[in-house]
PDB file of N, CA and C in Angstrom:
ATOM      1  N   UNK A   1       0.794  -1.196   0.000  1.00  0.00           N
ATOM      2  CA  UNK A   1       0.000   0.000   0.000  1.00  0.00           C
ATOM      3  C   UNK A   1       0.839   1.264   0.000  1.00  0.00           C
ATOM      4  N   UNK A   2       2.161   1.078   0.146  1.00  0.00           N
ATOM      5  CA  UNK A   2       2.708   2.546  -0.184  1.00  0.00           C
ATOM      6  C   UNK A   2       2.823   3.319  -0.761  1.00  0.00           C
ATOM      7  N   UNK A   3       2.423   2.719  -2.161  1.00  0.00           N
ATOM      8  CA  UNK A   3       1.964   3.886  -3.453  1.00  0.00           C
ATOM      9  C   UNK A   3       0.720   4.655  -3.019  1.00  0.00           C
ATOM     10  N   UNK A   4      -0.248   4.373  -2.444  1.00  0.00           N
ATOM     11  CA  UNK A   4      -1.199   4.839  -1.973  1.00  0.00           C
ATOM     12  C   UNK A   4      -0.961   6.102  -0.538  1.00  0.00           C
ATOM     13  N   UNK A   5      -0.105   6.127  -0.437  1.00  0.00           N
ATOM     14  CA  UNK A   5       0.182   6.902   0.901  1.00  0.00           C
ATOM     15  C   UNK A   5       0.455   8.790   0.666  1.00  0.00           C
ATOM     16  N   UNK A   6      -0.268   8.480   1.831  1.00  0.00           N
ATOM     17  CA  UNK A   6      -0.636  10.357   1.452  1.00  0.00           C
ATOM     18  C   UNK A   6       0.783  10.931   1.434  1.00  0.00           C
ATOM     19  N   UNK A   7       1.283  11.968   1.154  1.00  0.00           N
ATOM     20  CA  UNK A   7       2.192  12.761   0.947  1.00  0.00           C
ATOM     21  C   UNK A   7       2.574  13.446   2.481  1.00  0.00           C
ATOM     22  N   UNK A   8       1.617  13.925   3.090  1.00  0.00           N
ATOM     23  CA  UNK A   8       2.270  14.418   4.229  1.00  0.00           C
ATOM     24  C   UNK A   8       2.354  13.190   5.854  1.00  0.00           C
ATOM     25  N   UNK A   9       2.686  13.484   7.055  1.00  0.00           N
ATOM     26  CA  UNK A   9       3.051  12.428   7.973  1.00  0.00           C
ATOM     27  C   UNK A   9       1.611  11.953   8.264  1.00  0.00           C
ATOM     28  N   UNK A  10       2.047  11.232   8.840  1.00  0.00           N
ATOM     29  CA  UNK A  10       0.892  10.308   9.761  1.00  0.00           C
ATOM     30  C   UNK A  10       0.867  11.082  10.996  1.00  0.00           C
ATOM     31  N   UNK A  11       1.436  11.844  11.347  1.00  0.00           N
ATOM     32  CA  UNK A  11       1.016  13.308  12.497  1.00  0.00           C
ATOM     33  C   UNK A  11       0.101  13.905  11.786  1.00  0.00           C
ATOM     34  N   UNK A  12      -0.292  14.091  10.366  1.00  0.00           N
ATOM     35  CA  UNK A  12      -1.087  15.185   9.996  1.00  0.00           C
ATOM     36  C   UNK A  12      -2.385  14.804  10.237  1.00  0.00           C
ATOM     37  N   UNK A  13      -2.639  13.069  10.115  1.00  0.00           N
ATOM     38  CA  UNK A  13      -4.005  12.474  10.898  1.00  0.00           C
ATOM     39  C   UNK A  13      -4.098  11.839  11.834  1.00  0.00           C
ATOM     40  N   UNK A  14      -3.677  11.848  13.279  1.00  0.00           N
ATOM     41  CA  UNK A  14      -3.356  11.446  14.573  1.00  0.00           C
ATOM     42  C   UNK A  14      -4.449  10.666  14.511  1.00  0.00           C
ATOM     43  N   UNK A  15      -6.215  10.821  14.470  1.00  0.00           N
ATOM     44  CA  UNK A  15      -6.910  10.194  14.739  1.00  0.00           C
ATOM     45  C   UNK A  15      -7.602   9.017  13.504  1.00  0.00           C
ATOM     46  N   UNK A  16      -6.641   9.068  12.329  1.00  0.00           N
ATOM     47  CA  UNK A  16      -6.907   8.265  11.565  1.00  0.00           C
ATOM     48  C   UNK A  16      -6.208   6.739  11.502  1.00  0.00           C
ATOM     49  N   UNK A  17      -6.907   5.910  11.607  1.00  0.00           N
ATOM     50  CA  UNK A  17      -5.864   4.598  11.046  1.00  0.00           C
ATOM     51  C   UNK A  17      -5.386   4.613  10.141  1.00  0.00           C
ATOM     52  N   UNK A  18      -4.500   3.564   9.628  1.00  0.00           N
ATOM     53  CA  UNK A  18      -3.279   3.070   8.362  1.00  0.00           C
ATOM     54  C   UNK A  18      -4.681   2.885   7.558  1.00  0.00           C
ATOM     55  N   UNK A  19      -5.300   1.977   7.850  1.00  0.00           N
ATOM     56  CA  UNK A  19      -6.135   1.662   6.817  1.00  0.00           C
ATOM     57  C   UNK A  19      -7.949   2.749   6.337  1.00  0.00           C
ATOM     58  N   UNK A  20      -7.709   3.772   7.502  1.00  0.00           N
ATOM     59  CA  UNK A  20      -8.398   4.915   6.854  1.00  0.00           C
ATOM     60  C   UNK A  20      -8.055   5.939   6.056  1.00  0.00           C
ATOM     61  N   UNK A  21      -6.534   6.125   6.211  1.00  0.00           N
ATOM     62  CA  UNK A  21      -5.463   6.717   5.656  1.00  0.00           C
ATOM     63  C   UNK A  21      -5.478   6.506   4.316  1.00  0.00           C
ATOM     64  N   UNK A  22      -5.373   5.288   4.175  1.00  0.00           N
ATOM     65  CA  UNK A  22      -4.912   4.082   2.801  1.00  0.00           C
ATOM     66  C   UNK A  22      -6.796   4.407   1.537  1.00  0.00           C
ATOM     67  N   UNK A  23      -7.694   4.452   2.399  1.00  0.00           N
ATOM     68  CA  UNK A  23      -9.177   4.416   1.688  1.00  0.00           C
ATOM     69  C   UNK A  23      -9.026   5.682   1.311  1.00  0.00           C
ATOM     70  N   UNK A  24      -9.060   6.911   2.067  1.00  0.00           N
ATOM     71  CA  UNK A  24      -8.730   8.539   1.517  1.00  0.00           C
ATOM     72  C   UNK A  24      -7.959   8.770   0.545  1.00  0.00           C
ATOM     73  N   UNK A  25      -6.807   7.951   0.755  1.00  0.00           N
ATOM     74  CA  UNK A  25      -5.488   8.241  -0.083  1.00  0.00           C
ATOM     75  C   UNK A  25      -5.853   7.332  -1.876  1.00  0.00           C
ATOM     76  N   UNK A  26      -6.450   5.917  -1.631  1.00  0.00           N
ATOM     77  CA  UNK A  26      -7.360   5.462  -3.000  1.00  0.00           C
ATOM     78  C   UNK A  26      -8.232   6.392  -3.214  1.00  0.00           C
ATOM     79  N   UNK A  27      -9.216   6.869  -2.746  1.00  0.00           N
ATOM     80  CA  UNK A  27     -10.305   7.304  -3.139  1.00  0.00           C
ATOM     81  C   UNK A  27      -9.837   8.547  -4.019  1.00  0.00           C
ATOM     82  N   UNK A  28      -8.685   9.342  -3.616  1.00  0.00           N
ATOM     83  CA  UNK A  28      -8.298  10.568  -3.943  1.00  0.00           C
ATOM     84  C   UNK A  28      -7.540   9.828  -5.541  1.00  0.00           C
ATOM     85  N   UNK A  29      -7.156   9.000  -5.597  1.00  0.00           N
ATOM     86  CA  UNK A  29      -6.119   8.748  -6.994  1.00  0.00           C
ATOM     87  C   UNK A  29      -6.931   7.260  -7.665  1.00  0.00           C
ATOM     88  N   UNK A  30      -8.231   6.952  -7.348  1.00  0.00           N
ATOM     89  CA  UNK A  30      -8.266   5.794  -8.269  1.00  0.00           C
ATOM     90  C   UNK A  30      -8.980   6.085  -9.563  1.00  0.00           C
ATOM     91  N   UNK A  31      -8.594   7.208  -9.895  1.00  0.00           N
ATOM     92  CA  UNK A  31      -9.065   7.297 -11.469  1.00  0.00           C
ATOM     93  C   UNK A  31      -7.814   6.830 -12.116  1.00  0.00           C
ATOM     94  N   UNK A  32      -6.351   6.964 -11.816  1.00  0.00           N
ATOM     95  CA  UNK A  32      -5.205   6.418 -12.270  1.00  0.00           C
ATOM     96  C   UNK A  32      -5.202   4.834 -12.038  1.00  0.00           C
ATOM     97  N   UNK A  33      -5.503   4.090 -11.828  1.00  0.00           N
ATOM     98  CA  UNK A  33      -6.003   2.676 -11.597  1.00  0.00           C
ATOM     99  C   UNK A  33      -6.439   2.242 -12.966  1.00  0.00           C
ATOM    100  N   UNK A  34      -5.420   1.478 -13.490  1.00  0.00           N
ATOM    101  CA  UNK A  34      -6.262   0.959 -14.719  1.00  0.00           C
ATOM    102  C   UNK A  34      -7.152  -0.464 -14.178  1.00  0.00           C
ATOM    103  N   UNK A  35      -8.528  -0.219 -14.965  1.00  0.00           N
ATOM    104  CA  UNK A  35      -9.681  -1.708 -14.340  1.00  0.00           C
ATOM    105  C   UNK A  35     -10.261  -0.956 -13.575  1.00  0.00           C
ATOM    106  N   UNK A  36     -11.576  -1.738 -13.289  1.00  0.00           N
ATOM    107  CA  UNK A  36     -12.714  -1.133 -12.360  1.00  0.00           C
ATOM    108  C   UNK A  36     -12.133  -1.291 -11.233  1.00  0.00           C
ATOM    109  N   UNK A  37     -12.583  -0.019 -10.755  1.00  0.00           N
ATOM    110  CA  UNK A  37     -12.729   0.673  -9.395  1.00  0.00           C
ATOM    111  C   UNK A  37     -12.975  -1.061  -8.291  1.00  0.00           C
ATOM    112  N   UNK A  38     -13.895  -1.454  -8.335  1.00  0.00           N
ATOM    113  CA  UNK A  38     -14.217  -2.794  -7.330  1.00  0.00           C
ATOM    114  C   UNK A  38     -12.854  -3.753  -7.303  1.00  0.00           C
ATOM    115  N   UNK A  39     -12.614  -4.012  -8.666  1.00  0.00           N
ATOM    116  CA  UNK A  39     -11.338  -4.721  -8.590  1.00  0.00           C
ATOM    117  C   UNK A  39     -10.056  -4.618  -7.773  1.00  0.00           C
ATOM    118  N   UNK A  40      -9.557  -3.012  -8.128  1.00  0.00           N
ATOM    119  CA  UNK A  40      -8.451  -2.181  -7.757  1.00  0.00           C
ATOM    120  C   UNK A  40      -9.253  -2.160  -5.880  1.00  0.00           C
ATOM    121  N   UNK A  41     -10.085  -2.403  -5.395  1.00  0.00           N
ATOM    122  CA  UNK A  41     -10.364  -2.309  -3.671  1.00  0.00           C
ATOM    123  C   UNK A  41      -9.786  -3.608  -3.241  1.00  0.00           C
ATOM    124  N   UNK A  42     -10.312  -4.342  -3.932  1.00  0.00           N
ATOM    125  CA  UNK A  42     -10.198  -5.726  -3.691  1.00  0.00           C
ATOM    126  C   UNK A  42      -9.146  -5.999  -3.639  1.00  0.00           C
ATOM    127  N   UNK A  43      -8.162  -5.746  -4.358  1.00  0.00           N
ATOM    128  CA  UNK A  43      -6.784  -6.395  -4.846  1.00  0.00           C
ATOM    129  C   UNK A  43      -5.945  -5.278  -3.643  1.00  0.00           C
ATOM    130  N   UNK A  44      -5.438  -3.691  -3.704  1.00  0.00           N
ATOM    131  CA  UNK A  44      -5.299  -3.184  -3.181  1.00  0.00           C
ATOM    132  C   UNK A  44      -5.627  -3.081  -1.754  1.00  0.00           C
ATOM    133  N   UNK A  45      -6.595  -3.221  -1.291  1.00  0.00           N
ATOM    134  CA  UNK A  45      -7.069  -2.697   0.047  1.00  0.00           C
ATOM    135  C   UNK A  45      -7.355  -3.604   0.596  1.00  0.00           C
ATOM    136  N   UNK A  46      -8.024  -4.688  -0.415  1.00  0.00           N
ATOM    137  CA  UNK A  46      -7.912  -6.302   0.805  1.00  0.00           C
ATOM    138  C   UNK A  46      -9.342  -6.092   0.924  1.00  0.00           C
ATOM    139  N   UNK A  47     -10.175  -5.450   0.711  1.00  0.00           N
ATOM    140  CA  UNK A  47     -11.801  -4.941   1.025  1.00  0.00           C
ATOM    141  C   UNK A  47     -12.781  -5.737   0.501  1.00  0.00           C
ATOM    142  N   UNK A  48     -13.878  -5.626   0.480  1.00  0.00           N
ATOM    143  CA  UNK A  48     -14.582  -6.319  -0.423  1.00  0.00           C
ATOM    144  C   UNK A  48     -15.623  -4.621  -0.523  1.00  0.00           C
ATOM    145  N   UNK A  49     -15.620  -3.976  -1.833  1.00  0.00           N
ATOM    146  CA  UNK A  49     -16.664  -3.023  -2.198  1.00  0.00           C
ATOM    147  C   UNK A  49     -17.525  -2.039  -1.236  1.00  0.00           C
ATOM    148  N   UNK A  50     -18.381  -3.454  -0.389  1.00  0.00           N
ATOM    149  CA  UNK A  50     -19.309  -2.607   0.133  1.00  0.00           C
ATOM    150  C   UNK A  50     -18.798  -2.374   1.275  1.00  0.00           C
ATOM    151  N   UNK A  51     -17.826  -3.079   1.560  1.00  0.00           N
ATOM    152  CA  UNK A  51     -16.833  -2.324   3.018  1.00  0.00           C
ATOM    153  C   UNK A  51     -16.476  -1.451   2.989  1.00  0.00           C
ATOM    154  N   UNK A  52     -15.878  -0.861   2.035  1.00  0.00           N
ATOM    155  CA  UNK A  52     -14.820   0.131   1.505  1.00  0.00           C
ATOM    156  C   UNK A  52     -15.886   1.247   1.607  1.00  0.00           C
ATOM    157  N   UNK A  53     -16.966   1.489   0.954  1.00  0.00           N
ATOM    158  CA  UNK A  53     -17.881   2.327   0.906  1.00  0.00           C
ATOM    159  C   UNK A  53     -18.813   2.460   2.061  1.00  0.00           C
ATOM    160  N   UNK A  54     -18.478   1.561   3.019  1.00  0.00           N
ATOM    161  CA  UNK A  54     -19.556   2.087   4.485  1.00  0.00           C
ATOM    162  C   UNK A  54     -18.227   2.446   5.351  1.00  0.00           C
ATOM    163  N   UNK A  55     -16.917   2.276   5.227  1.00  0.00           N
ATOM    164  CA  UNK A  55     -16.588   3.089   6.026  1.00  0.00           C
ATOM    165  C   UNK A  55     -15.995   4.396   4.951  1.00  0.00           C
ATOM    166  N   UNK A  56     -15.606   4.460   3.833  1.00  0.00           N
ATOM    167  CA  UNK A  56     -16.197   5.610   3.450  1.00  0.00           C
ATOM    168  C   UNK A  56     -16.551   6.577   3.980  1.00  0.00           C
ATOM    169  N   UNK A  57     -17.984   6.444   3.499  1.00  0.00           N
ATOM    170  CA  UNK A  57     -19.014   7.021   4.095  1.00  0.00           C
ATOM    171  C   UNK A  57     -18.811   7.609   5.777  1.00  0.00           C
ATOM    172  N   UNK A  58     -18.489   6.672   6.492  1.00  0.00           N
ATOM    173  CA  UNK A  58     -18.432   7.267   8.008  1.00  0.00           C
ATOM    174  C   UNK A  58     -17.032   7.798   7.877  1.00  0.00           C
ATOM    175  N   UNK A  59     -15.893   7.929   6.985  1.00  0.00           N
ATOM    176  CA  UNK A  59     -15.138   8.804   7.021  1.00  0.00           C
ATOM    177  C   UNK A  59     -15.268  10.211   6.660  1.00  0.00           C
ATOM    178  N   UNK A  60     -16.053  10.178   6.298  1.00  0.00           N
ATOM    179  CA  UNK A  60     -16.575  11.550   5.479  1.00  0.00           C
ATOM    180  C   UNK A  60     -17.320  12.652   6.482  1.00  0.00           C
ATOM    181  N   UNK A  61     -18.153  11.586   7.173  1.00  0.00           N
ATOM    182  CA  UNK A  61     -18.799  12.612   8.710  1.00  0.00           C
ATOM    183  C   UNK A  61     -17.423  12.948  10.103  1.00  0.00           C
ATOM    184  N   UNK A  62     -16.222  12.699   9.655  1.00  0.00           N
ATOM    185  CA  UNK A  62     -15.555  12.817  10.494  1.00  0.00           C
ATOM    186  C   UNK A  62     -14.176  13.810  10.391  1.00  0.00           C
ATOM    187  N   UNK A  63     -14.450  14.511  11.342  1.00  0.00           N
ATOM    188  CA  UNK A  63     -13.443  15.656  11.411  1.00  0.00           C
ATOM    189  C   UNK A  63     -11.720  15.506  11.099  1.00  0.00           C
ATOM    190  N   UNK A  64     -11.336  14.074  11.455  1.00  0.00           N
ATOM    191  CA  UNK A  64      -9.900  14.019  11.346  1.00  0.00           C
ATOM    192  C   UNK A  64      -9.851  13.896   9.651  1.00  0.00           C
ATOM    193  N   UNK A  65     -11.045  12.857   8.944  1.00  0.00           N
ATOM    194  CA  UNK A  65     -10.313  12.542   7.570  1.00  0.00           C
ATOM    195  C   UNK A  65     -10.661  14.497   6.379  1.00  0.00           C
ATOM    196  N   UNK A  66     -11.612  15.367   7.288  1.00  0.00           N
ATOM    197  CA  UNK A  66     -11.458  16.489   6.830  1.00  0.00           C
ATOM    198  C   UNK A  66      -9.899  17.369   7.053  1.00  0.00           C
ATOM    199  N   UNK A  67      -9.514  16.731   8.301  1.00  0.00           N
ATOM    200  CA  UNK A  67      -8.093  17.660   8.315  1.00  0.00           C
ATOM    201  C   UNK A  67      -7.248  17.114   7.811  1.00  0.00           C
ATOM    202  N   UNK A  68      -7.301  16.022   7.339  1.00  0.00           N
ATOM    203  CA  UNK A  68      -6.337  14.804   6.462  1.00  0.00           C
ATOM    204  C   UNK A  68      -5.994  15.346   4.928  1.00  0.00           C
ATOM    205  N   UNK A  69      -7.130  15.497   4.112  1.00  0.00           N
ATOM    206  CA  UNK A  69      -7.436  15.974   2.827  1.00  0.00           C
ATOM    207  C   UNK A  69      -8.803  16.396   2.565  1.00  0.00           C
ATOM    208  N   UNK A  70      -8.636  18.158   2.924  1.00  0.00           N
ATOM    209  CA  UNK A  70     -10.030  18.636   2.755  1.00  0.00           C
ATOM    210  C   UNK A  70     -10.999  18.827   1.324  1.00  0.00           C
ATOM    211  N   UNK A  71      -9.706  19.045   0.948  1.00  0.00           N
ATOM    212  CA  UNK A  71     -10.275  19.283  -0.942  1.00  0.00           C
ATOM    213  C   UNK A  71     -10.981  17.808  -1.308  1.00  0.00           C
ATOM    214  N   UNK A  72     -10.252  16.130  -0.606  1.00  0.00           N
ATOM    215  CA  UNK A  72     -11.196  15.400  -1.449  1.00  0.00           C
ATOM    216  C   UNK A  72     -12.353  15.156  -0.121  1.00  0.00           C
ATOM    217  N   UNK A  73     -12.138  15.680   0.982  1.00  0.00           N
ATOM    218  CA  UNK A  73     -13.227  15.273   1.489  1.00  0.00           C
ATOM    219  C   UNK A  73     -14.681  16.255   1.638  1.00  0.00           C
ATOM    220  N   UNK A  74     -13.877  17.518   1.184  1.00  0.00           N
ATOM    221  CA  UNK A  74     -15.199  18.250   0.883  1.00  0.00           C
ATOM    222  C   UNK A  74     -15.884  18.285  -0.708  1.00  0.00           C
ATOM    223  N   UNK A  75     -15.172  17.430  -1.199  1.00  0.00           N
ATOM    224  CA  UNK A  75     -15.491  17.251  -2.626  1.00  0.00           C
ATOM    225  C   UNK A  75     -16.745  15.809  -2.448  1.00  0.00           C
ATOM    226  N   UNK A  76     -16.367  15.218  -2.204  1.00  0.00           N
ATOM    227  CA  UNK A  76     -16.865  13.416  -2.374  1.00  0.00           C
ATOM    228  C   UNK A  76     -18.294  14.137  -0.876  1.00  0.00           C
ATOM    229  N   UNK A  77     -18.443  14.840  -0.068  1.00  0.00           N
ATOM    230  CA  UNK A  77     -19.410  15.383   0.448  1.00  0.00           C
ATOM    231  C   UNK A  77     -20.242  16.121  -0.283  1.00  0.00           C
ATOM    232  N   UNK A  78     -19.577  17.120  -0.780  1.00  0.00           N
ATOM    233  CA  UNK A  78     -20.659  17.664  -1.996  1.00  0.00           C
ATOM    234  C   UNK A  78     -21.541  16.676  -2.861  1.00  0.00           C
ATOM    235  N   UNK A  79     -20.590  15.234  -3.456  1.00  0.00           N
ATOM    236  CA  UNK A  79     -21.421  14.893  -3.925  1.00  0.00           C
ATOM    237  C   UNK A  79     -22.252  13.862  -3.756  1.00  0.00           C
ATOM    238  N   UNK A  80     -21.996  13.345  -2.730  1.00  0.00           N
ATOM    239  CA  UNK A  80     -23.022  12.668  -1.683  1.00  0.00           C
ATOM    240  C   UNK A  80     -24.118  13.139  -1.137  1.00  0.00           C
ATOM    241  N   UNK A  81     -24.217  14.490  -0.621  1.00  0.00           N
ATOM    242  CA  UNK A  81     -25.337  15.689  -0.591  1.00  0.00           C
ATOM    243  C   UNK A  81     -26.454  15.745  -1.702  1.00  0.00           C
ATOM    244  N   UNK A  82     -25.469  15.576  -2.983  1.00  0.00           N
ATOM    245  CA  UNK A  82     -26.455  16.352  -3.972  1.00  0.00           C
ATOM    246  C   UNK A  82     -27.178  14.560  -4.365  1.00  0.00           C
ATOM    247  N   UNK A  83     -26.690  13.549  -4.684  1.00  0.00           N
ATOM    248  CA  UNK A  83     -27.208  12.446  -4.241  1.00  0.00           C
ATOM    249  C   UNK A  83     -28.492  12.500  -4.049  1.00  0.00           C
ATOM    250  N   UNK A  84     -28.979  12.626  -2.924  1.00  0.00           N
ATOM    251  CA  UNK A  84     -31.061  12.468  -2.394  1.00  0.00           C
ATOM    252  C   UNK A  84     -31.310  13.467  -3.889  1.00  0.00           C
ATOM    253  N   UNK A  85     -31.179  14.287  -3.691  1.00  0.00           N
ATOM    254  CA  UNK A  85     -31.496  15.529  -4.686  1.00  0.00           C
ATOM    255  C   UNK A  85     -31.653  15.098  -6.618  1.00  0.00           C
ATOM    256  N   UNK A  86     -31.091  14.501  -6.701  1.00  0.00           N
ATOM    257  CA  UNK A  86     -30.912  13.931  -7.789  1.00  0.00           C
ATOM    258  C   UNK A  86     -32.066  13.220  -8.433  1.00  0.00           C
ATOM    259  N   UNK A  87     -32.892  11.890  -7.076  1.00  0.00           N
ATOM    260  CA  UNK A  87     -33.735  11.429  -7.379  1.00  0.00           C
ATOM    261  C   UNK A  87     -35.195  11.706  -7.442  1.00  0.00           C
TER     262      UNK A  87
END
Protein backbone atom coordinates (compact mmCIF):
# COMPACT_ATOMS: atom_id res chain seq x y z
CA UNK A 1 0.00 0.00 0.00
CA UNK A 2 2.71 2.55 -0.18
CA UNK A 3 1.96 3.89 -3.45
CA UNK A 4 -1.20 4.84 -1.97
CA UNK A 5 0.18 6.90 0.90
CA UNK A 6 -0.64 10.36 1.45
CA UNK A 7 2.19 12.76 0.95
CA UNK A 8 2.27 14.42 4.23
CA UNK A 9 3.05 12.43 7.97
CA UNK A 10 0.89 10.31 9.76
CA UNK A 11 1.02 13.31 12.50
CA UNK A 12 -1.09 15.19 10.00
CA UNK A 13 -4.00 12.47 10.90
CA UNK A 14 -3.36 11.45 14.57
CA UNK A 15 -6.91 10.19 14.74
CA UNK A 16 -6.91 8.26 11.56
CA UNK A 17 -5.86 4.60 11.05
CA UNK A 18 -3.28 3.07 8.36
CA UNK A 19 -6.14 1.66 6.82
CA UNK A 20 -8.40 4.92 6.85
CA UNK A 21 -5.46 6.72 5.66
CA UNK A 22 -4.91 4.08 2.80
CA UNK A 23 -9.18 4.42 1.69
CA UNK A 24 -8.73 8.54 1.52
CA UNK A 25 -5.49 8.24 -0.08
CA UNK A 26 -7.36 5.46 -3.00
CA UNK A 27 -10.31 7.30 -3.14
CA UNK A 28 -8.30 10.57 -3.94
CA UNK A 29 -6.12 8.75 -6.99
CA UNK A 30 -8.27 5.79 -8.27
CA UNK A 31 -9.06 7.30 -11.47
CA UNK A 32 -5.21 6.42 -12.27
CA UNK A 33 -6.00 2.68 -11.60
CA UNK A 34 -6.26 0.96 -14.72
CA UNK A 35 -9.68 -1.71 -14.34
CA UNK A 36 -12.71 -1.13 -12.36
CA UNK A 37 -12.73 0.67 -9.39
CA UNK A 38 -14.22 -2.79 -7.33
CA UNK A 39 -11.34 -4.72 -8.59
CA UNK A 40 -8.45 -2.18 -7.76
CA UNK A 41 -10.36 -2.31 -3.67
CA UNK A 42 -10.20 -5.73 -3.69
CA UNK A 43 -6.78 -6.40 -4.85
CA UNK A 44 -5.30 -3.18 -3.18
CA UNK A 45 -7.07 -2.70 0.05
CA UNK A 46 -7.91 -6.30 0.81
CA UNK A 47 -11.80 -4.94 1.02
CA UNK A 48 -14.58 -6.32 -0.42
CA UNK A 49 -16.66 -3.02 -2.20
CA UNK A 50 -19.31 -2.61 0.13
CA UNK A 51 -16.83 -2.32 3.02
CA UNK A 52 -14.82 0.13 1.51
CA UNK A 53 -17.88 2.33 0.91
CA UNK A 54 -19.56 2.09 4.49
CA UNK A 55 -16.59 3.09 6.03
CA UNK A 56 -16.20 5.61 3.45
CA UNK A 57 -19.01 7.02 4.09
CA UNK A 58 -18.43 7.27 8.01
CA UNK A 59 -15.14 8.80 7.02
CA UNK A 60 -16.57 11.55 5.48
CA UNK A 61 -18.80 12.61 8.71
CA UNK A 62 -15.55 12.82 10.49
CA UNK A 63 -13.44 15.66 11.41
CA UNK A 64 -9.90 14.02 11.35
CA UNK A 65 -10.31 12.54 7.57
CA UNK A 66 -11.46 16.49 6.83
CA UNK A 67 -8.09 17.66 8.31
CA UNK A 68 -6.34 14.80 6.46
CA UNK A 69 -7.44 15.97 2.83
CA UNK A 70 -10.03 18.64 2.75
CA UNK A 71 -10.27 19.28 -0.94
CA UNK A 72 -11.20 15.40 -1.45
CA UNK A 73 -13.23 15.27 1.49
CA UNK A 74 -15.20 18.25 0.88
CA UNK A 75 -15.49 17.25 -2.63
CA UNK A 76 -16.86 13.42 -2.37
CA UNK A 77 -19.41 15.38 0.45
CA UNK A 78 -20.66 17.66 -2.00
CA UNK A 79 -21.42 14.89 -3.93
CA UNK A 80 -23.02 12.67 -1.68
CA UNK A 81 -25.34 15.69 -0.59
CA UNK A 82 -26.46 16.35 -3.97
CA UNK A 83 -27.21 12.45 -4.24
CA UNK A 84 -31.06 12.47 -2.39
CA UNK A 85 -31.50 15.53 -4.69
CA UNK A 86 -30.91 13.93 -7.79
CA UNK A 87 -33.74 11.43 -7.38
Amino acid sequence: MSELTHPESEEAAPGLTDLERSILDFEGRWREHVGAKEEAIREQLELTPSRYYQLLGRLLDGREALEYDPMLVKRLRRIRDQRPALR
